[in-house]
Protein backbone atom coordinates (compact mmCIF):
# COMPACT_ATOMS: atom_id res chain seq x y z
CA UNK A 1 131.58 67.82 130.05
CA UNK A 2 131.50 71.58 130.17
CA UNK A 3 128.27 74.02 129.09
CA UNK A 4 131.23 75.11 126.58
CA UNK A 5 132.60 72.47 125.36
CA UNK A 6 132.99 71.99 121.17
CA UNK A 7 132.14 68.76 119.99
CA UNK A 8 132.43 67.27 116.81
CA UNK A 9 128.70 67.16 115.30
CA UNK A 10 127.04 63.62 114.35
CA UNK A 11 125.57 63.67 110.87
CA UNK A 12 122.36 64.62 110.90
CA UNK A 13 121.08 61.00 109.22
CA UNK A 14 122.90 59.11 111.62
CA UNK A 15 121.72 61.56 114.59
CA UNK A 16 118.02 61.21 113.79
CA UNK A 17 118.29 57.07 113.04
CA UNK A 18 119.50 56.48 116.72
CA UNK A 19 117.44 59.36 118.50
CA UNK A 20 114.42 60.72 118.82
CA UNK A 21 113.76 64.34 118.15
CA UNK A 22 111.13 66.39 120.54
CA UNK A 23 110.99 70.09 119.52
CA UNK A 24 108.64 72.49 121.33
CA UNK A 25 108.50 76.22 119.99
CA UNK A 26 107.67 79.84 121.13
CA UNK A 27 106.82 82.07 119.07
CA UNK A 28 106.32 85.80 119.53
CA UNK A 29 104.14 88.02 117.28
CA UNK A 30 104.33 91.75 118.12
CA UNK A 31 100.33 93.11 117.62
CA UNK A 32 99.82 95.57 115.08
CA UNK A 33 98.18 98.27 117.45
CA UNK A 34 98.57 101.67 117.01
CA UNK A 35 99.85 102.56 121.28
CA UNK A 36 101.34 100.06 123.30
CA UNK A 37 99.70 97.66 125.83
CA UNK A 38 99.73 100.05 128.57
CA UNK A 39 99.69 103.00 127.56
CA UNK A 40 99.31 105.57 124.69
CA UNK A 41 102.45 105.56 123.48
CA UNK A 42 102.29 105.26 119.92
CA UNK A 43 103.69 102.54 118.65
CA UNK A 44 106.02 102.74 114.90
CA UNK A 45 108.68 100.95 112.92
CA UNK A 46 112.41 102.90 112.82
CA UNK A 47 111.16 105.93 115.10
CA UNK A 48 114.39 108.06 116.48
CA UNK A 49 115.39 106.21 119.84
CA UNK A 50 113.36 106.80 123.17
CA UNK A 51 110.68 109.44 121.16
CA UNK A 52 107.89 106.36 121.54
CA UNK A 53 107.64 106.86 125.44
CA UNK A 54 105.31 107.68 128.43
CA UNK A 55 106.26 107.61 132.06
CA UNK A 56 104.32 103.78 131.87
CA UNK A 57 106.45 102.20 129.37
CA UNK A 58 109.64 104.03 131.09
CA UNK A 59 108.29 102.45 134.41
CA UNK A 60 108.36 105.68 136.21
CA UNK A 61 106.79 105.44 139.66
CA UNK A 62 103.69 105.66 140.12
CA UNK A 63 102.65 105.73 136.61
CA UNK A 64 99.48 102.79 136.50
CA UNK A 65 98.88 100.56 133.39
CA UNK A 66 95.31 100.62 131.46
CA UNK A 67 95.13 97.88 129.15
CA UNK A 68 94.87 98.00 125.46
CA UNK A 69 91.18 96.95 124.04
CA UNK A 70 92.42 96.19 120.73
CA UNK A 71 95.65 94.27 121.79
CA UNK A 72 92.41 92.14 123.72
CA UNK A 73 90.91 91.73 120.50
CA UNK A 74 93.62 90.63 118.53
CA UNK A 75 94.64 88.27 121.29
CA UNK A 76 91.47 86.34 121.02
CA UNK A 77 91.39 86.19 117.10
CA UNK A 78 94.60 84.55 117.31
CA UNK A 79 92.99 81.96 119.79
CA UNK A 80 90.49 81.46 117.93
CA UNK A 81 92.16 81.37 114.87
CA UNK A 82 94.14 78.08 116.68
CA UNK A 83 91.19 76.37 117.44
CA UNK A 84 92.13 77.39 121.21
CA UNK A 85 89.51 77.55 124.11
CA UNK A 86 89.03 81.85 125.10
CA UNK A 87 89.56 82.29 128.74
CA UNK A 88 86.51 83.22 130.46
CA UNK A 89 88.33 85.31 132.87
CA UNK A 90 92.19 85.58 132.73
CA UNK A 91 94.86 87.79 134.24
CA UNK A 92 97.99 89.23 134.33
CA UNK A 93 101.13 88.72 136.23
CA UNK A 94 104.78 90.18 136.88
CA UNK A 95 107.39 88.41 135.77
CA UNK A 96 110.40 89.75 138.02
CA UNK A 97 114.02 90.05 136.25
CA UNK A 98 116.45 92.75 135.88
CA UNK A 99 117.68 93.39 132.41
CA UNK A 100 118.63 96.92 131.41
CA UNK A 101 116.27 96.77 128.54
CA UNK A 102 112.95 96.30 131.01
CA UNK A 103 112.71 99.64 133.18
CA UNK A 104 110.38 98.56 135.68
CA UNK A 105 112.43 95.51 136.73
CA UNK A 106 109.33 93.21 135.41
CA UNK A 107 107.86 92.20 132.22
CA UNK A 108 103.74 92.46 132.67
CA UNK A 109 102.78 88.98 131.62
CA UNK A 110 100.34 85.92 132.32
CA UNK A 111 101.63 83.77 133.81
CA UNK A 112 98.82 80.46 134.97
CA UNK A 113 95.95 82.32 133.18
CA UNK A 114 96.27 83.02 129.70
CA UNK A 115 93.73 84.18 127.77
CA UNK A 116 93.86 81.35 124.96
CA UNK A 117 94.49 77.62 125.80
CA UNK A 118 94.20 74.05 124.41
CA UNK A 119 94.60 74.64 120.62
CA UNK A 120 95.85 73.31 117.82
CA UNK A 121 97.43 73.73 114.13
CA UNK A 122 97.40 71.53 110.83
CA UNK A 123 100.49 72.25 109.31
CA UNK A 124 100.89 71.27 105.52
CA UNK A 125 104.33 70.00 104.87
CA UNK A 126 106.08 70.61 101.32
CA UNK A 127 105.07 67.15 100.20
CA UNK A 128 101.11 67.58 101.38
CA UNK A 129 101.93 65.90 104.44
CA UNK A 130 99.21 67.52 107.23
CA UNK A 131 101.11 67.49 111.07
CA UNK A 132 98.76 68.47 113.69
CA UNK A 133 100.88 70.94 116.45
CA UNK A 134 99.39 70.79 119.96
CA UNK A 135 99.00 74.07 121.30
CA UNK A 136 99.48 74.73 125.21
CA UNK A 137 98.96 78.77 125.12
CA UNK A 138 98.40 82.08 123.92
CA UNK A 139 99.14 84.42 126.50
CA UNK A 140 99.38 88.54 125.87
CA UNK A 141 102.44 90.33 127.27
CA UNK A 142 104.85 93.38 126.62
CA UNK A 143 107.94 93.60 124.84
CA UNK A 144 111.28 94.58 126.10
CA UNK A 145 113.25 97.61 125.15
CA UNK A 146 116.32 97.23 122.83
CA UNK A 147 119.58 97.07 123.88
CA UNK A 148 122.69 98.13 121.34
CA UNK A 149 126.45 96.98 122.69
CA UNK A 150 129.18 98.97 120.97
CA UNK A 151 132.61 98.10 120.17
CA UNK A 152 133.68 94.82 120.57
CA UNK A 153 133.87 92.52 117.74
CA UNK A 154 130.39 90.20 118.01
CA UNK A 155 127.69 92.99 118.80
CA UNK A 156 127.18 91.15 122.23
CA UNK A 157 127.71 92.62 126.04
CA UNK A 158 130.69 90.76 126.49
CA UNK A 159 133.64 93.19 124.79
CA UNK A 160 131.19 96.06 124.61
CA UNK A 161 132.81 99.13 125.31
CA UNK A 162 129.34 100.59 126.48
CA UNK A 163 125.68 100.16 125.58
CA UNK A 164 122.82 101.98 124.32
CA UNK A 165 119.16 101.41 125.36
CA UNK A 166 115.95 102.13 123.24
CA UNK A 167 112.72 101.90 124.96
CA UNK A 168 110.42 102.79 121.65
CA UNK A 169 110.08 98.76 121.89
CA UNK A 170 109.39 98.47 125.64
CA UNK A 171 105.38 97.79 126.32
CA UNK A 172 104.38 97.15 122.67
CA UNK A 173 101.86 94.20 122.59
CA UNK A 174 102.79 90.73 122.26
CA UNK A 175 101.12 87.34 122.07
CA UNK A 176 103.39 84.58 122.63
CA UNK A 177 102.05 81.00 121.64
CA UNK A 178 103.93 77.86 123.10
CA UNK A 179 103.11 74.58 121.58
CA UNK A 180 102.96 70.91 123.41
CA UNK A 181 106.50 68.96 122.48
CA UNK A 182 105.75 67.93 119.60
CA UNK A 183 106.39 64.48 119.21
CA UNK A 184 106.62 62.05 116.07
CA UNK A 185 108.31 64.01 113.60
CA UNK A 186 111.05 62.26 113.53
CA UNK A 187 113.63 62.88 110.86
CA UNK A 188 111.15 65.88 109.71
CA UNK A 189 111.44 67.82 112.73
CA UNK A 190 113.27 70.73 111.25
CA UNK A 191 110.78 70.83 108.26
CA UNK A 192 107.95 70.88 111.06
CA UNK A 193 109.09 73.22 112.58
CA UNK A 194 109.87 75.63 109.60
CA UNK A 195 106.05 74.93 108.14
CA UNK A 196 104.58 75.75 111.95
CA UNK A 197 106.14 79.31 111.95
CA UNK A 198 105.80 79.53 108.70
CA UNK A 199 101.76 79.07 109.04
CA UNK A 200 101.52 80.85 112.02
CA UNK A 201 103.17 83.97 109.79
CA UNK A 202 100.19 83.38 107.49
CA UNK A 203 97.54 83.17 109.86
CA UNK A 204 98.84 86.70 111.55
CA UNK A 205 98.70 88.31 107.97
CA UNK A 206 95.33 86.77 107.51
CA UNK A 207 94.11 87.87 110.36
CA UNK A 208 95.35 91.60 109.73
CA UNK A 209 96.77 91.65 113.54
CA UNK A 210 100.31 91.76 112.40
CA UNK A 211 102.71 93.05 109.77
CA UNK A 212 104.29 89.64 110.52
CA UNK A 213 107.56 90.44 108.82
CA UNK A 214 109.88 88.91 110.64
CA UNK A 215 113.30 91.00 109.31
CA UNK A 216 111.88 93.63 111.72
CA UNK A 217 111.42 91.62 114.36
CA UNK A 218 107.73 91.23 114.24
CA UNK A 219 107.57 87.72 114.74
CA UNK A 220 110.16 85.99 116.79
CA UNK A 221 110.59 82.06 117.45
CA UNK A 222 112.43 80.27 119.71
CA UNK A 223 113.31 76.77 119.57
CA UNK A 224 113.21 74.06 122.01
CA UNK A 225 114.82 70.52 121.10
CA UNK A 226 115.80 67.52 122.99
CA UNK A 227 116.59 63.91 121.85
CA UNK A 228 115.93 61.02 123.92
CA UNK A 229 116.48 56.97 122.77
CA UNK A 230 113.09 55.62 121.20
CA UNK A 231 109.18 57.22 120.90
CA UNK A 232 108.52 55.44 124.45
CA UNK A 233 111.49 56.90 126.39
CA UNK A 234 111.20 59.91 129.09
CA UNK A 235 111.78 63.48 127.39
CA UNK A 236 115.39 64.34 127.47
CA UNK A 237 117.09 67.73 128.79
CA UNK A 238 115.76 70.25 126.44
CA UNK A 239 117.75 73.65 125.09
CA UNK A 240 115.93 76.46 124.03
CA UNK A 241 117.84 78.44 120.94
CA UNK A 242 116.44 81.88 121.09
CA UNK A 243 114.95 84.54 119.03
CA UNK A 244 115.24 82.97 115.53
CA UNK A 245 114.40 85.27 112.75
CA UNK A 246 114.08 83.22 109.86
CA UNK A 247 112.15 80.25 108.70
CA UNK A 248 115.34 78.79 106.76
CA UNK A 249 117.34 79.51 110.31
CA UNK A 250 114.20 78.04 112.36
CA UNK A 251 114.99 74.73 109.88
CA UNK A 252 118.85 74.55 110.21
CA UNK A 253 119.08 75.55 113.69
CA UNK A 254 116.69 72.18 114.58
CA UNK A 255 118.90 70.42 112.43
CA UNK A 256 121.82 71.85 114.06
CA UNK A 257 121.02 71.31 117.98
CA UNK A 258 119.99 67.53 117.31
CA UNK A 259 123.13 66.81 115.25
CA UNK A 260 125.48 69.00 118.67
CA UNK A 261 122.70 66.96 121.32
CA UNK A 262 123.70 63.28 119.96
CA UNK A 263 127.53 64.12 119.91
CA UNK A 264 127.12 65.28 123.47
CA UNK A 265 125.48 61.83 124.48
CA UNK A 266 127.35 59.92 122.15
CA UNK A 267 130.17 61.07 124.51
CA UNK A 268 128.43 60.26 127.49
CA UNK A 269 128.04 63.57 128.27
CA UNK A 270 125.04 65.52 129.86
CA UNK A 271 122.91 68.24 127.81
CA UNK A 272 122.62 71.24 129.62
CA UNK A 273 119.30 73.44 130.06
CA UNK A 274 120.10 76.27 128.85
CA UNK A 275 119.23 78.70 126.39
CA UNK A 276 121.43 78.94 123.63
CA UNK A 277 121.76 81.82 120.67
CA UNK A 278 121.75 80.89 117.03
CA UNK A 279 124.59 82.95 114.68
CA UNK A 280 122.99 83.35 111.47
CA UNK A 281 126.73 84.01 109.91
CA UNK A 282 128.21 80.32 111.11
CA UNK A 283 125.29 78.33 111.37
CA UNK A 284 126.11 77.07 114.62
CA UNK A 285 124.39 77.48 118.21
CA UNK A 286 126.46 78.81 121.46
CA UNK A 287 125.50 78.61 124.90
CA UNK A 288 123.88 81.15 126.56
CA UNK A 289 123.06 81.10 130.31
CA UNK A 290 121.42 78.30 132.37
CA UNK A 291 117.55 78.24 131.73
CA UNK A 292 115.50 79.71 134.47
CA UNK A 293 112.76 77.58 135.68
CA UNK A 294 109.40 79.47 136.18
CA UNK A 295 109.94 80.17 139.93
CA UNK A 296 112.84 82.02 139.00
CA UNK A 297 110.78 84.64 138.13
CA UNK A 298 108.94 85.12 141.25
CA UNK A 299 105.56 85.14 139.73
CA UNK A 300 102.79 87.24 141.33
CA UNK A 301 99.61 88.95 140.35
CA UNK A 302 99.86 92.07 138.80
CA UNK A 303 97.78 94.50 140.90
CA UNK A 304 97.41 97.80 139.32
CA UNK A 305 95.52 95.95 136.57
CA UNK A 306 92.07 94.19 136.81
CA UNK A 307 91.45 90.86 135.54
CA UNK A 308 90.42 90.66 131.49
CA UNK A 309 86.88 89.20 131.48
CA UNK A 310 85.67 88.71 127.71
CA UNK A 311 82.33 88.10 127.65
CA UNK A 312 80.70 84.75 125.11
CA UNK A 313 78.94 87.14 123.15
CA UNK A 314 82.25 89.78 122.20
CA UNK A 315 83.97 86.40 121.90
CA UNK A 316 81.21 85.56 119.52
CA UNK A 317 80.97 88.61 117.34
CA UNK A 318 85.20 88.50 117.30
CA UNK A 319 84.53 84.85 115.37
CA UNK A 320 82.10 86.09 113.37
CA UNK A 321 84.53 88.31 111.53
CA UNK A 322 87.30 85.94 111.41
CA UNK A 323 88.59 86.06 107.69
CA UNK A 324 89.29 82.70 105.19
CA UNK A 325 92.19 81.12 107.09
CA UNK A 326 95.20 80.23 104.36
CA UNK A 327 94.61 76.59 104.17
CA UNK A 328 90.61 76.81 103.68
CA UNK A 329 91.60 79.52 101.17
CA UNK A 330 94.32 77.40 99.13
CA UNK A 331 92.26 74.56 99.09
CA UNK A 332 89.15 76.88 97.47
CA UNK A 333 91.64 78.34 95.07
CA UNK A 334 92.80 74.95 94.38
CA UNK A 335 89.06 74.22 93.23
CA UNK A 336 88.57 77.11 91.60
CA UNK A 337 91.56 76.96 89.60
CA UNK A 338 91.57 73.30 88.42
CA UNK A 339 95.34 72.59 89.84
CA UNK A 340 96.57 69.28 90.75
CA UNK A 341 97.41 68.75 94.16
CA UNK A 342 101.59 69.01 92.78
CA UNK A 343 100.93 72.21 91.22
CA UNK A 344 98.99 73.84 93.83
CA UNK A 345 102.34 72.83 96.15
CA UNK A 346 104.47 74.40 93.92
CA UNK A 347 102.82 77.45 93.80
CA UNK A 348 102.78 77.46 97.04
CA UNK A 349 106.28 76.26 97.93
CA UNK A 350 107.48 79.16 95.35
CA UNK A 351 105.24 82.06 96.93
CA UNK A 352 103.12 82.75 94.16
CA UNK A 353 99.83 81.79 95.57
CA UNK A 354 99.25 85.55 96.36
CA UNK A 355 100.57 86.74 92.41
CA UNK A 356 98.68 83.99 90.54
CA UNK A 357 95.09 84.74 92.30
CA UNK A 358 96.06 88.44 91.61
CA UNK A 359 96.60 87.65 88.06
CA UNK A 360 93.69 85.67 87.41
CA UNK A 361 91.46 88.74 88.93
CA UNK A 362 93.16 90.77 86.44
CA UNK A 363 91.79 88.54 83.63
CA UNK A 364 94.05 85.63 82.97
CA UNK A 365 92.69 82.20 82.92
CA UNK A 366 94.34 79.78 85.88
CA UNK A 367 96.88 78.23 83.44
CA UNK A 368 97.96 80.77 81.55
CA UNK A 369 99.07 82.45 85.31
CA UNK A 370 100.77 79.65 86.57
CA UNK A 371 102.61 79.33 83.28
CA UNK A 372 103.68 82.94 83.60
CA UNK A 373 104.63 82.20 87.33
CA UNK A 374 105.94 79.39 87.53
CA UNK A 375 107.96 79.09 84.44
CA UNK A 376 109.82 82.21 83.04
CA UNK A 377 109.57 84.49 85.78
CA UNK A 378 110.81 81.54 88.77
CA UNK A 379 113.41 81.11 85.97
CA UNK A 380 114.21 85.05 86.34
CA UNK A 381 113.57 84.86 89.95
CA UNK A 382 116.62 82.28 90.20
CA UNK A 383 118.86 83.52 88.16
CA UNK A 384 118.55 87.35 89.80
CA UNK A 385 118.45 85.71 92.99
CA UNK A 386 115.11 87.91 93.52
CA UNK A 387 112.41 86.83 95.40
CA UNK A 388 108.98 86.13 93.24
CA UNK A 389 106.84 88.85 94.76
CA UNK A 390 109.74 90.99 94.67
CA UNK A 391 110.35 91.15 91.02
CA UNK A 392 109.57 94.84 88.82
CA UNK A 393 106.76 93.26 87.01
CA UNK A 394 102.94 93.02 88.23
CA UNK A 395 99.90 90.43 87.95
CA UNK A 396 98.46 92.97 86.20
CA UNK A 397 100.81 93.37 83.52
CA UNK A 398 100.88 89.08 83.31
CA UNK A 399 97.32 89.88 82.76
CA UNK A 400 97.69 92.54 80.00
CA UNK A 401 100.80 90.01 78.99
CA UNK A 402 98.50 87.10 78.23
CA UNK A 403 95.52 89.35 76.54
CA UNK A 404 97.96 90.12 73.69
CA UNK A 405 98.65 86.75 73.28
CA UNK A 406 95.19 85.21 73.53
CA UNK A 407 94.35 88.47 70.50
CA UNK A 408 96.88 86.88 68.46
CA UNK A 409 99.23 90.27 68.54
CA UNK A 410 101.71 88.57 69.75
CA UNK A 411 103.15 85.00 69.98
CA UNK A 412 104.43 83.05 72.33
CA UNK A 413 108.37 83.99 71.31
CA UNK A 414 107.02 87.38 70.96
CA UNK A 415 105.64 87.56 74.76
CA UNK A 416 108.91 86.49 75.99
CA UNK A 417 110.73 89.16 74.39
CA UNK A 418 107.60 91.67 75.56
CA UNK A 419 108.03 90.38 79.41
CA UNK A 420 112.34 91.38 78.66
CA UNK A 421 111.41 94.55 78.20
CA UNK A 422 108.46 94.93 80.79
CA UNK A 423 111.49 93.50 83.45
CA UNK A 424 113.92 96.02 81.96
CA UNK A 425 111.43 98.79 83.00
CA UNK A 426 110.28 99.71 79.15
CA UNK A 427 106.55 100.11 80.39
CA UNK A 428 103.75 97.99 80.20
CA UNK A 429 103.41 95.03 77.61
CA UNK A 430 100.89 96.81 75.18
CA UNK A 431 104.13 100.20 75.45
CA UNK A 432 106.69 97.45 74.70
CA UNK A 433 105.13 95.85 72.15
CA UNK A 434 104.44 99.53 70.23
CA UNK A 435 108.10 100.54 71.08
CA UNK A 436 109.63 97.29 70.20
CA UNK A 437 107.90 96.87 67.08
CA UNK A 438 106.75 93.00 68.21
CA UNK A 439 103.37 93.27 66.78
CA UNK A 440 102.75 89.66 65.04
CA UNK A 441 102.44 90.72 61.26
CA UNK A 442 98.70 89.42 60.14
CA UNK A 443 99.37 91.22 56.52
CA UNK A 444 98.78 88.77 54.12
CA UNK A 445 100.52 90.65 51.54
CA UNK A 446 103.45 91.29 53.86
CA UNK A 447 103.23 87.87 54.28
CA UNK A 448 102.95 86.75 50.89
CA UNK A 449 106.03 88.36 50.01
CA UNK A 450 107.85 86.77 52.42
CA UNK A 451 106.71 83.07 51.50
CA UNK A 452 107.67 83.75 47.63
CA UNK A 453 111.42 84.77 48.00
CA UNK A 454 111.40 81.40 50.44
CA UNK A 455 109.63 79.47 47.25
CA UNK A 456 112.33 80.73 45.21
CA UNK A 457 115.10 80.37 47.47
CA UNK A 458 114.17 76.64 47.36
CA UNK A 459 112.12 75.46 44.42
CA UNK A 460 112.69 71.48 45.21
CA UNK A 461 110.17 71.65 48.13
CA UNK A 462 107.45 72.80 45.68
CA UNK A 463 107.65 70.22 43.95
CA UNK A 464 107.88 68.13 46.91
CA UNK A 465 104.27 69.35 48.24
CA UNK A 466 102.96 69.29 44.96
CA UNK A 467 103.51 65.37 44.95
CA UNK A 468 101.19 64.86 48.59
CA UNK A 469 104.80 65.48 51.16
CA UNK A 470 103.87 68.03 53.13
CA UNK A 471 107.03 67.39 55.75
CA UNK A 472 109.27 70.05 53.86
CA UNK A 473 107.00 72.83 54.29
CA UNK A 474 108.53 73.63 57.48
CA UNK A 475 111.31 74.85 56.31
CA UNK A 476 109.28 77.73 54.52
CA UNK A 477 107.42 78.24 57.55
CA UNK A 478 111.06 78.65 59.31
CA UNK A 479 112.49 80.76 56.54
CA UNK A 480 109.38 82.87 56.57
CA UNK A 481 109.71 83.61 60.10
CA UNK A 482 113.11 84.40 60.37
CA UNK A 483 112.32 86.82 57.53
CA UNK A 484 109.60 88.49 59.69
CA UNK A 485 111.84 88.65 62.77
CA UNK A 486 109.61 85.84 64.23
CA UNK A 487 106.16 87.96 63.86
CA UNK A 488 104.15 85.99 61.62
CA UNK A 489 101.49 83.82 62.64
CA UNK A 490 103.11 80.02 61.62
CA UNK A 491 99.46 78.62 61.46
CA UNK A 492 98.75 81.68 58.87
CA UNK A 493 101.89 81.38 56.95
CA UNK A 494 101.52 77.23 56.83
CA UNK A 495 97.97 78.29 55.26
CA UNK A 496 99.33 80.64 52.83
CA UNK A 497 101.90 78.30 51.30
CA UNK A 498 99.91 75.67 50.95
CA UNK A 499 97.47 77.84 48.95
CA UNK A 500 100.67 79.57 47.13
CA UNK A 501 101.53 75.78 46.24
CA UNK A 502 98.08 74.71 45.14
């Protein structure tokens, strides 16, 4: 069978019940350093092409690397911050290819001595599920320029009438961590290996070492799967589906290469090594070009740089200032907070971890913020099609939401209508409420008024409560606050007619 040839796809269910799934991933996190790793070029998001450039990161001749302190430093947190082992001495390497995107015909790398090793990640699954990721490496290198193919209908060099090269991109910092194949997920493997990136995304953020947005490019995975028969048998042929930008495309193109890898064997085919791109449009993965294998690259020591020797105390002091990773700081907030293990997963699983701490430091108690949260506003979130964080209200107006409630100026029906016109950009709650006129009415003669034209609209239930039922007396309550535009306080009105009554 052909690199190229289509198959029909095995279900997924069926796929995973007669193989076994081994996934191994790469991901790339581009360092949030002000120059690049070589050089002073200054490194910024959307710059005009080539303007981020120095005769190093064009690989002019004779232009010699210096490396990048903080790029060091930020290397090692994210070691550390994967419970890796900090090379004592470590260096870096060529890796020789020619692409028109990488000037100097190599990509400065390390190669057999990275300067993080032997780690490992807990990754939370959505049902609490904790899946421990073996890490091989963290190793720093450079990124690559961009390349932009125009005309033609797919973007790509093949049916481009020319192409355009930006090398504003070429030698920024990168670490790239590779993981152990991970083994034993099973039918979970594409919800693995979602939660991984998705962790490792948090970490970076924690850390402060990365804007970590991966729309930009910031953090890039690629995604290794074979299949072989049972637990026990020899790894299979692996592909590699590169540069992934999304953690719902990390999850369906897993789900995709194992379902396209059975049909291929089913068939008695052979799956090729090969790397393979993922089309965010179809779904579906396409070959690429036939893996390289490490000697490929004729490896060899870089040597215009010197080796990077961090010494145990810097490594030390770097610890030292290591922040609250996001799993020790859900499970404190889970304390704190008083959340059952569900509702702390739903938080999390709906991205409001971040809004309902924020909200709670603005002065709402733990309940009322998840309530806010989780209920209307994930119902507004849905129905917009809006993402949580991205919605036009803030934790602070939740806050200033829930003090008007908790005063008693405002009910419960009244705060939803207050949070309409916060969302509809009327100001904040106390500006809506004024505007609106949604102020609960706590006049007892106001009141009072109201609860005698419902007497006299219906004298039966009087006489009712007079005789010990007090069952009818909602239906003053009701009628009294549909006559205040549902503003009254029902526990103040009940107390009113019952007085009224005698």
């Amino acid at each position: 069978m052909s690199a190229h040839a289509t198959v029909d796809l095995v279900d997924y269910d069926e796929a995973v019940r007669r193989y076994d799934p081994v996934i191994g991933i790469e991901v790339h996190v581009e360092l949030g350093t002000k120059t690049k790793m070589f050089c002073a070029a200054e490194v910024e998001f959307g710059g005009e092409p080539n303007t981020q450039v120095t005769p190093v990161s064009l690989g002019l001749p004779g232009a010699l690397p210096v490396v990048n302190g903080k790029a060091v430093e930020y290397a090692i947190k994210i070691g550390l911050a994967l419970n890796c082992q900090i090379a004592e001495s470590c260096r870096f390497a060529r890796k020789n290819y020619f692409y028109p995107d990488v000037p100097k015909n190599f990509q400065t790398s390390q190669y057999d001595e990275p300067i993080a090793f032997d780690g490992y990640l807990d990754v939370e699954l959505e049902d609490g599920t904790i899946f421990r990721v073996e890490i091989e490496r963290a190793h720093m290198e450079e990124d690559a320029g961009k390349n932009t193919h125009v005309g033609g209908s797919t973007g790509r060099i093949h049916g481009a009438e020319y192409s355009l090269v930006d090398y504003n991109r070429a030698g920024i910092p990168l670490v790239e961590i590779v993981t152990r194949p991970i083994t034993g997920a099973g039918e979970r493997a594409p919800e693995v290996a979602r939660a991984y990136v998705q962790t490792l995304r948090d970490i970076f953020r924690a850390l402060d070492v990365s804007e970590a947005r991966m729309e930009r490019g910031n953090v890039r995975a690629d995604v290794n799967l074979s299949l072989r028969a049972t637990p026990e048998s020899p790894l299979g042929t692996r592909t590699e589906t590169k540069n992934v930008n999304s953690f719902r495309s990390i999850e369906r193109a897993v789900r995709y290469e194992v379902s396209r890898q059975a049909a291929v064997l089913d068939e008695g085919g052979t799956v090729i090594q090969e790397t393979r791109h993922w089309h965010e449009d179809t779904s579906i993965t396409t070959a690429g070009r036939v893996k390289s294998d490490a000697e490929d690259y004729r490896y060899f020591p870089e040597p215009d740089l010197v080796p990077v020797a961090p010494s145990r105390d810097w490594v030390e002091q770097i610890r030292a200032t290591l922040p609250e990773l996001p799993v020790a700081r859900r499970n404190r907030l889970q304390r704190e907070w008083g959340y059952a293990d569900a509702e702390m997963r739903d938080v999390v699983n709906a991205g409001a971890l971040d809004l309902i701490e924020a909200t709670v430091a603005a002065g709402a108690s733990p309940a009322a913020a998840r309530k806010w949260w989780m209920g209307e506003l994930a119902r507004y979130a849905k129905t917009s099609e809006t993402e949580l964080a991205e919605i036009a209200v803030t934790p602070a107006q939740i806050a200033q939401l829930q003090a008007l409630v908790d005063s008693g100026r405002i009910n419960d029906k009244l705060a939803r209508q207050v949070l309409e016109g916060v969302l509809a950009g009327e100001g904040d709650p106390e500006a809506v409420v004024v505007a609106r006129g949604l102020e609960v009415v706590s006049d007892d003669g106001a009141l009072l008024t109201a609860i005698d034209a419902a007497l006299a609209a219906q004298p039966d239930i009087v006489e009712k409560v007079r005789s010990g039922n007090l069952g009818p007396i909602g239906a003053i309550i009701g009628a009294v606050m549909k006559a205040t535009k549902g503003q009254a306080d029902a526990g103040r009105v009940r107390e009113l007619v019952i007085e009224r009554i005698g």
